[in-house]
N, C-alpha and C. Protein backbone atom coordinates (compact mmCIF):
# COMPACT_ATOMS: atom_id res chain seq x y z
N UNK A 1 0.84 -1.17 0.00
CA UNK A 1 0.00 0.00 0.00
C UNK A 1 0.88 1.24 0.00
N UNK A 2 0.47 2.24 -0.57
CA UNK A 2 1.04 3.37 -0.71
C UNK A 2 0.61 4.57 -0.07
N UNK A 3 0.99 5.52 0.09
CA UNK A 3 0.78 6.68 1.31
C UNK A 3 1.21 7.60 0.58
N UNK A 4 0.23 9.06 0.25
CA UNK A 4 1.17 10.23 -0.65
C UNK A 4 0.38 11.31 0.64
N UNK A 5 1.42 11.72 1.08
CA UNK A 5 1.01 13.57 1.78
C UNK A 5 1.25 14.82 0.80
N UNK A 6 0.10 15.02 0.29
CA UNK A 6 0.29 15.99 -0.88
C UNK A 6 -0.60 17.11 -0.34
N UNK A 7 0.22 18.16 -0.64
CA UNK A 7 -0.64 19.71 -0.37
C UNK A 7 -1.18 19.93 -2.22
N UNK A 8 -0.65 18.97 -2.88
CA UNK A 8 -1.00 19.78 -4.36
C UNK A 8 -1.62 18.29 -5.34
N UNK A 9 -1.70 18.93 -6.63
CA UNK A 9 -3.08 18.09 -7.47
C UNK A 9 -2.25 17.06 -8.07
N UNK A 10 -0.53 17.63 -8.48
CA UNK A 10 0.17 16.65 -9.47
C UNK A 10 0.13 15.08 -9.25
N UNK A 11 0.36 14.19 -10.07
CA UNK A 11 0.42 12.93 -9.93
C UNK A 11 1.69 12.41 -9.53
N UNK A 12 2.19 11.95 -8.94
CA UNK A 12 3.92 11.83 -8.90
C UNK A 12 3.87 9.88 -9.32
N UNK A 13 4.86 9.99 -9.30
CA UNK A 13 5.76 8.87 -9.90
C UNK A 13 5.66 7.89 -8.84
N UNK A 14 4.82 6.60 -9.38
CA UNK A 14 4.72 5.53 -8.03
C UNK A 14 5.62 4.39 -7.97
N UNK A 15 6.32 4.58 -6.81
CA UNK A 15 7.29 3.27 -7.10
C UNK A 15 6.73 1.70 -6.17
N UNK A 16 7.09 0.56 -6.52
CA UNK A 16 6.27 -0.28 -5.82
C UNK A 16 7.24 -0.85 -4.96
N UNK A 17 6.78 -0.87 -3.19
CA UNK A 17 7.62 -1.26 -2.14
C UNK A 17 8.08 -2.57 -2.64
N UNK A 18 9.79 -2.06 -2.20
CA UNK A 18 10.48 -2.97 -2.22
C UNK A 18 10.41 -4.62 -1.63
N UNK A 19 11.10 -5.70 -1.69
CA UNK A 19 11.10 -6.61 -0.84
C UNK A 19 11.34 -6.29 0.61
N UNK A 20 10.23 -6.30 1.88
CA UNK A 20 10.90 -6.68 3.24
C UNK A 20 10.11 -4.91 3.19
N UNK A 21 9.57 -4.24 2.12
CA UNK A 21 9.08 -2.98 3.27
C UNK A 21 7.82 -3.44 3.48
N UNK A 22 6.83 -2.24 4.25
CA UNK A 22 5.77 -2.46 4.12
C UNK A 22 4.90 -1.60 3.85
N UNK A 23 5.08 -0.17 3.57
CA UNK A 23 4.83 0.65 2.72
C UNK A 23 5.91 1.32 1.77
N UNK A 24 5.42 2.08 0.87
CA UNK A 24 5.88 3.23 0.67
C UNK A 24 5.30 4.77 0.80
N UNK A 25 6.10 5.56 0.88
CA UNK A 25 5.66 7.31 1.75
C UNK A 25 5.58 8.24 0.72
N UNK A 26 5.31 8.47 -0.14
CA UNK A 26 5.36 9.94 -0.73
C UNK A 26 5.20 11.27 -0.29
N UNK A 27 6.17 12.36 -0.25
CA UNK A 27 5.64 13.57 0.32
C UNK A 27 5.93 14.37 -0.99
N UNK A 28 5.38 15.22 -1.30
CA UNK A 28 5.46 16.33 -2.35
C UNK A 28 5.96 17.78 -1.72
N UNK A 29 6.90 18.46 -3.11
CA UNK A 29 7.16 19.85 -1.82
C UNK A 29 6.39 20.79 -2.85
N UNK A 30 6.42 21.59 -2.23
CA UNK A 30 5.87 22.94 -3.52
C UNK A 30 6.71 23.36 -4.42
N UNK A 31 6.47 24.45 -5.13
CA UNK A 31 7.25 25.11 -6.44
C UNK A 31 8.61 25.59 -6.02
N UNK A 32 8.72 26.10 -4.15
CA UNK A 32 9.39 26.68 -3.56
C UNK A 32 9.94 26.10 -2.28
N UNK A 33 11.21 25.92 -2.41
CA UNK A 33 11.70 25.53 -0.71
C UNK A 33 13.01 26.15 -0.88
N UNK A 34 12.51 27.18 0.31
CA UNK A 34 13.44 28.45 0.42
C UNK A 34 14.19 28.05 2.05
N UNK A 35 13.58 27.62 2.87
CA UNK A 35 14.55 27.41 4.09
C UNK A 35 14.33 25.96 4.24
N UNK A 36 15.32 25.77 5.58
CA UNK A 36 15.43 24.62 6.12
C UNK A 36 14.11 23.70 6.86
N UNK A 37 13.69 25.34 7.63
CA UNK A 37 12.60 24.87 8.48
C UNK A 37 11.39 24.32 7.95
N UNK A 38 11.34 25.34 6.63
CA UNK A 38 10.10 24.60 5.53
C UNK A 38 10.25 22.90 4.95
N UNK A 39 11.35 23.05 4.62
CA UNK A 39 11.75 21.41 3.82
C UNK A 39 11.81 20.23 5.37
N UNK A 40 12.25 20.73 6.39
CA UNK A 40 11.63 19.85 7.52
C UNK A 40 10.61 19.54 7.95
N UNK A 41 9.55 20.69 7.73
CA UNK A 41 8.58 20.04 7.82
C UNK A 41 7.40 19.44 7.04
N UNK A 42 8.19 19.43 5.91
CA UNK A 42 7.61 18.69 4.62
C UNK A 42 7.91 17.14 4.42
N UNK A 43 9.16 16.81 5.59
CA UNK A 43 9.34 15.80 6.11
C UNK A 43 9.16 15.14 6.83
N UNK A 44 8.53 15.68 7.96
CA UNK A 44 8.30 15.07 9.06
C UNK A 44 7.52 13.36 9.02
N UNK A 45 6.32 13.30 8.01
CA UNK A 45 5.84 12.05 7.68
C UNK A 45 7.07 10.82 7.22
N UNK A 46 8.18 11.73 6.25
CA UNK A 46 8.94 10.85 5.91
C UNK A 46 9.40 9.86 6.81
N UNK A 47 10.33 11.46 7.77
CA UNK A 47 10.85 10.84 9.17
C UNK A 47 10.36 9.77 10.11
N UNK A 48 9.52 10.17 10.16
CA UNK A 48 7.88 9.65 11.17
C UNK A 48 7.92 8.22 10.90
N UNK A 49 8.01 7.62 9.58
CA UNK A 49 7.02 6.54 9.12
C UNK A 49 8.38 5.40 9.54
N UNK A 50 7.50 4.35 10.29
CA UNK A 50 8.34 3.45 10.54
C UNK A 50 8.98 2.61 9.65
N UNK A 51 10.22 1.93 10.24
CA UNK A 51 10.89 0.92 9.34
C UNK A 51 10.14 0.09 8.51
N UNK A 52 10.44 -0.35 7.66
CA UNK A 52 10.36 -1.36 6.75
C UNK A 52 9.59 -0.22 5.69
N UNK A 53 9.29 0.89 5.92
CA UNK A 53 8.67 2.08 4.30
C UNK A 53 10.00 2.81 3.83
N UNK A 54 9.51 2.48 2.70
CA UNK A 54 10.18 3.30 1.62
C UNK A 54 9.86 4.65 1.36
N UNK A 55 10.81 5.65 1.15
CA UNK A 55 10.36 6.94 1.26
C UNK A 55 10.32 7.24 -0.04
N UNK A 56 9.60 8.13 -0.98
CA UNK A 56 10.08 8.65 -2.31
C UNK A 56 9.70 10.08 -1.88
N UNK A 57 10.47 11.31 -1.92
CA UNK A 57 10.60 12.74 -1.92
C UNK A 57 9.97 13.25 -3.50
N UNK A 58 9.07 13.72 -3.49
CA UNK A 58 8.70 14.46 -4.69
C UNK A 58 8.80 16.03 -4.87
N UNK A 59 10.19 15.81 -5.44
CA UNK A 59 10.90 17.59 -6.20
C UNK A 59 10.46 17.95 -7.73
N UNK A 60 9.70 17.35 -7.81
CA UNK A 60 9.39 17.22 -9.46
C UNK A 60 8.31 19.08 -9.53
N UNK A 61 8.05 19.25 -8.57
CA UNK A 61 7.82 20.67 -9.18
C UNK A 61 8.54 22.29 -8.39
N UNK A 62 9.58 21.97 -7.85
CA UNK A 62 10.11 22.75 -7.51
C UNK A 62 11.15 23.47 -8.85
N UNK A 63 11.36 24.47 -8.45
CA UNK A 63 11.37 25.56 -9.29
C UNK A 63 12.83 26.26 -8.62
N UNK A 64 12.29 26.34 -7.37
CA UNK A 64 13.46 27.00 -6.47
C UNK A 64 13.97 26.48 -5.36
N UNK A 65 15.30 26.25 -5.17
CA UNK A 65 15.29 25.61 -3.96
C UNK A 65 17.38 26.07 -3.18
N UNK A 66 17.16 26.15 -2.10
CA UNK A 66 18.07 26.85 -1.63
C UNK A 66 19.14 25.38 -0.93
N UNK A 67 20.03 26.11 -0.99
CA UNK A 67 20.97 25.23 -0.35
C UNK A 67 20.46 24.73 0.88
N UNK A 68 19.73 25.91 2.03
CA UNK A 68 19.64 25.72 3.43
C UNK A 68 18.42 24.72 3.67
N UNK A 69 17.72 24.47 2.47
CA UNK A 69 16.66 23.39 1.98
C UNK A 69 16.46 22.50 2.01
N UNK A 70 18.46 21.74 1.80
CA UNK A 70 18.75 20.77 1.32
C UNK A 70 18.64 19.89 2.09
N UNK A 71 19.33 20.81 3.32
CA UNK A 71 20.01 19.70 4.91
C UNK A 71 18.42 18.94 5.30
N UNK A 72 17.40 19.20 5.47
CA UNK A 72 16.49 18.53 6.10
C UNK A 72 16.78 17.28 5.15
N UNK A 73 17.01 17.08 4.03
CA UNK A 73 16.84 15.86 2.97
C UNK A 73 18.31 14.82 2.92
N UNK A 74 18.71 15.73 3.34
CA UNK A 74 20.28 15.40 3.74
C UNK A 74 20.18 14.57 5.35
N UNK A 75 19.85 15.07 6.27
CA UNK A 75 19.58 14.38 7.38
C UNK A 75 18.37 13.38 7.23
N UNK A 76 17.43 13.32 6.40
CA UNK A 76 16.51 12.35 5.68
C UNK A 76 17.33 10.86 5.57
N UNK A 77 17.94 11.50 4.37
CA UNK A 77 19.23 10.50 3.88
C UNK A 77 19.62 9.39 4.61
N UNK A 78 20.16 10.08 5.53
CA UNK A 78 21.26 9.33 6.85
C UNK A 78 20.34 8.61 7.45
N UNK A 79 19.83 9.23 7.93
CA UNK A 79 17.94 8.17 8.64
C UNK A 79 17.56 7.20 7.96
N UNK A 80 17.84 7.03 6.18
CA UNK A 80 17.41 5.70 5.84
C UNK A 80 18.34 5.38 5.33
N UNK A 81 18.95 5.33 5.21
CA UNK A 81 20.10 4.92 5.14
C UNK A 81 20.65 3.83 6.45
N UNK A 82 20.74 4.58 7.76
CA UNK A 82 21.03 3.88 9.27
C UNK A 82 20.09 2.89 9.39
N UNK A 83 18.67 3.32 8.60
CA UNK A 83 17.87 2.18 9.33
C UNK A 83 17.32 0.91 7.94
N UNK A 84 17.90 0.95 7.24
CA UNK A 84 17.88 0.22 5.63
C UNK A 84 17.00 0.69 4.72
N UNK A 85 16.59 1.85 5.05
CA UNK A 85 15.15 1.88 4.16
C UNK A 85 15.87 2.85 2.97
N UNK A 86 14.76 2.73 1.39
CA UNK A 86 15.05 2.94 0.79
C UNK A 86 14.41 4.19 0.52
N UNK A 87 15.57 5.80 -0.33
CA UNK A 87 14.92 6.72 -0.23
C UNK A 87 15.01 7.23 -1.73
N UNK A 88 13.72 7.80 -2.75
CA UNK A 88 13.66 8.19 -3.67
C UNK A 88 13.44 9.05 -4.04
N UNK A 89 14.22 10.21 -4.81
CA UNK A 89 14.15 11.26 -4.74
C UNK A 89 13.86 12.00 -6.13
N UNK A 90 12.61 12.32 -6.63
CA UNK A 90 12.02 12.58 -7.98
C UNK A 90 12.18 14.44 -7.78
N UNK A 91 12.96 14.30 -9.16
CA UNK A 91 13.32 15.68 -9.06
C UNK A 91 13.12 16.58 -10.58
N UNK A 92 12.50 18.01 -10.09
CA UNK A 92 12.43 18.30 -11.32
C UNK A 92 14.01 18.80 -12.17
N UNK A 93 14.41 19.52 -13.03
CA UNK A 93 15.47 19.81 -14.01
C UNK A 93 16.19 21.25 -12.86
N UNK A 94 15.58 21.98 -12.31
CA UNK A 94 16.23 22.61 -11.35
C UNK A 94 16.76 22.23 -9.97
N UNK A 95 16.03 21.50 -9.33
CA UNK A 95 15.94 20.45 -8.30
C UNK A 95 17.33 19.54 -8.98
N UNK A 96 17.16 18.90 -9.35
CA UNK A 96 18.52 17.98 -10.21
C UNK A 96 19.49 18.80 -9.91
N UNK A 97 19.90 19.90 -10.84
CA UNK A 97 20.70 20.54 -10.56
C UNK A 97 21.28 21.05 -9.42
N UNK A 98 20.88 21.14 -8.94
CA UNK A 98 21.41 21.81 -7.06
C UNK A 98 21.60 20.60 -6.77
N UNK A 99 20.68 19.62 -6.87
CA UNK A 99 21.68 18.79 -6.09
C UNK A 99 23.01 18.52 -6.54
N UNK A 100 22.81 18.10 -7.87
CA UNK A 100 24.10 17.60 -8.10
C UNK A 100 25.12 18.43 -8.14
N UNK A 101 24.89 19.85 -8.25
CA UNK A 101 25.82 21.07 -8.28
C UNK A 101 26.82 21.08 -6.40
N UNK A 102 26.00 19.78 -5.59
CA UNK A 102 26.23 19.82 -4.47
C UNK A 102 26.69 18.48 -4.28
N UNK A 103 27.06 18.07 -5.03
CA UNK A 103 27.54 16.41 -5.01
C UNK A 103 26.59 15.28 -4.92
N UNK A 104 25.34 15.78 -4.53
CA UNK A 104 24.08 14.68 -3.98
C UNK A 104 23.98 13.72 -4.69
N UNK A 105 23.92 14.09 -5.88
CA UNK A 105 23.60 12.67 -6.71
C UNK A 105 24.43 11.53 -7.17
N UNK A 106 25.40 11.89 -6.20
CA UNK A 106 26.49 10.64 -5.86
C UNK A 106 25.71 9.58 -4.74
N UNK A 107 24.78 10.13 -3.91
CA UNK A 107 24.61 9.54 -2.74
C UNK A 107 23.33 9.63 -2.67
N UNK A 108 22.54 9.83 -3.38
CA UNK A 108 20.52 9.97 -3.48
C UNK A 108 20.31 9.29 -4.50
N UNK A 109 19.32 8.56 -4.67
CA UNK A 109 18.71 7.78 -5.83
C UNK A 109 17.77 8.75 -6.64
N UNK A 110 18.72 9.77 -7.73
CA UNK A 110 17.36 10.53 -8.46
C UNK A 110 17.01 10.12 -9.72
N UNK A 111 15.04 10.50 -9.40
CA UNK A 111 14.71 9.99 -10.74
C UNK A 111 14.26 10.94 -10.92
N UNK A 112 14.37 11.31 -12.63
CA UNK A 112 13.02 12.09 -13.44
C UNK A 112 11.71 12.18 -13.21
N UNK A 113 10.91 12.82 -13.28
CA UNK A 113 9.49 13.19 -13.34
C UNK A 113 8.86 11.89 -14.20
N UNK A 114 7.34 11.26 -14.10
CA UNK A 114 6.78 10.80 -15.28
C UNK A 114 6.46 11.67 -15.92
């Protein structure tokens, strides 16, 4: 079963839980994530959701997004990472960029938009 916390209408990209989870989480961000405090708490469900779910982050319509943005997704990371879970990170063509302009996409699983 799947779980999306969406403030908005888009469809995002469904991935199907892995072997050994037992959900997967979708959270969507807006057009804009300008601070830290915002992109944390666009996480909190991520954080929240117990072991064995898969997280997928939906950046697919952000537009703008700040470095100080990043760290909540960055400390995301490490959290599933420590605890095995798998984290997916759908990003739009600006979104992409920052990250990788920041090394991320050495160490995040990003996918394209459908």
């Amino acid at each position: 079963m799947s779980t999306i916390t969406d403030p908005h209408e888009n469809e995002v990209p469904r991935f199907e839980a892995p072997a050994g989870t037992v959900d997967v989480l979708t959270v969507r961000a807006p057009a804009e994530l300008a601070d830290a405090d915002t992109a944390a708490q666009l996480l909190v469900p991520a954080a929240a959701s117990p072991r064995g779910t898969a997280v997928v982050v939906d950046l697919s319509a952000v537009t703008y997004l700040t470095t100080e943005a990043v760290i909540p997704l960055v400390t995301l990371a490490r959290q599933c990472l420590g605890e095995g879970r798998e984290l997916h990170v759908v990003t739009s063509a600006s979104a992409r960029q920052k990250l990788t302009l920041l090394g991320l996409n050495t160490v995040l699983s990003l996918h394209p938009p459908a």
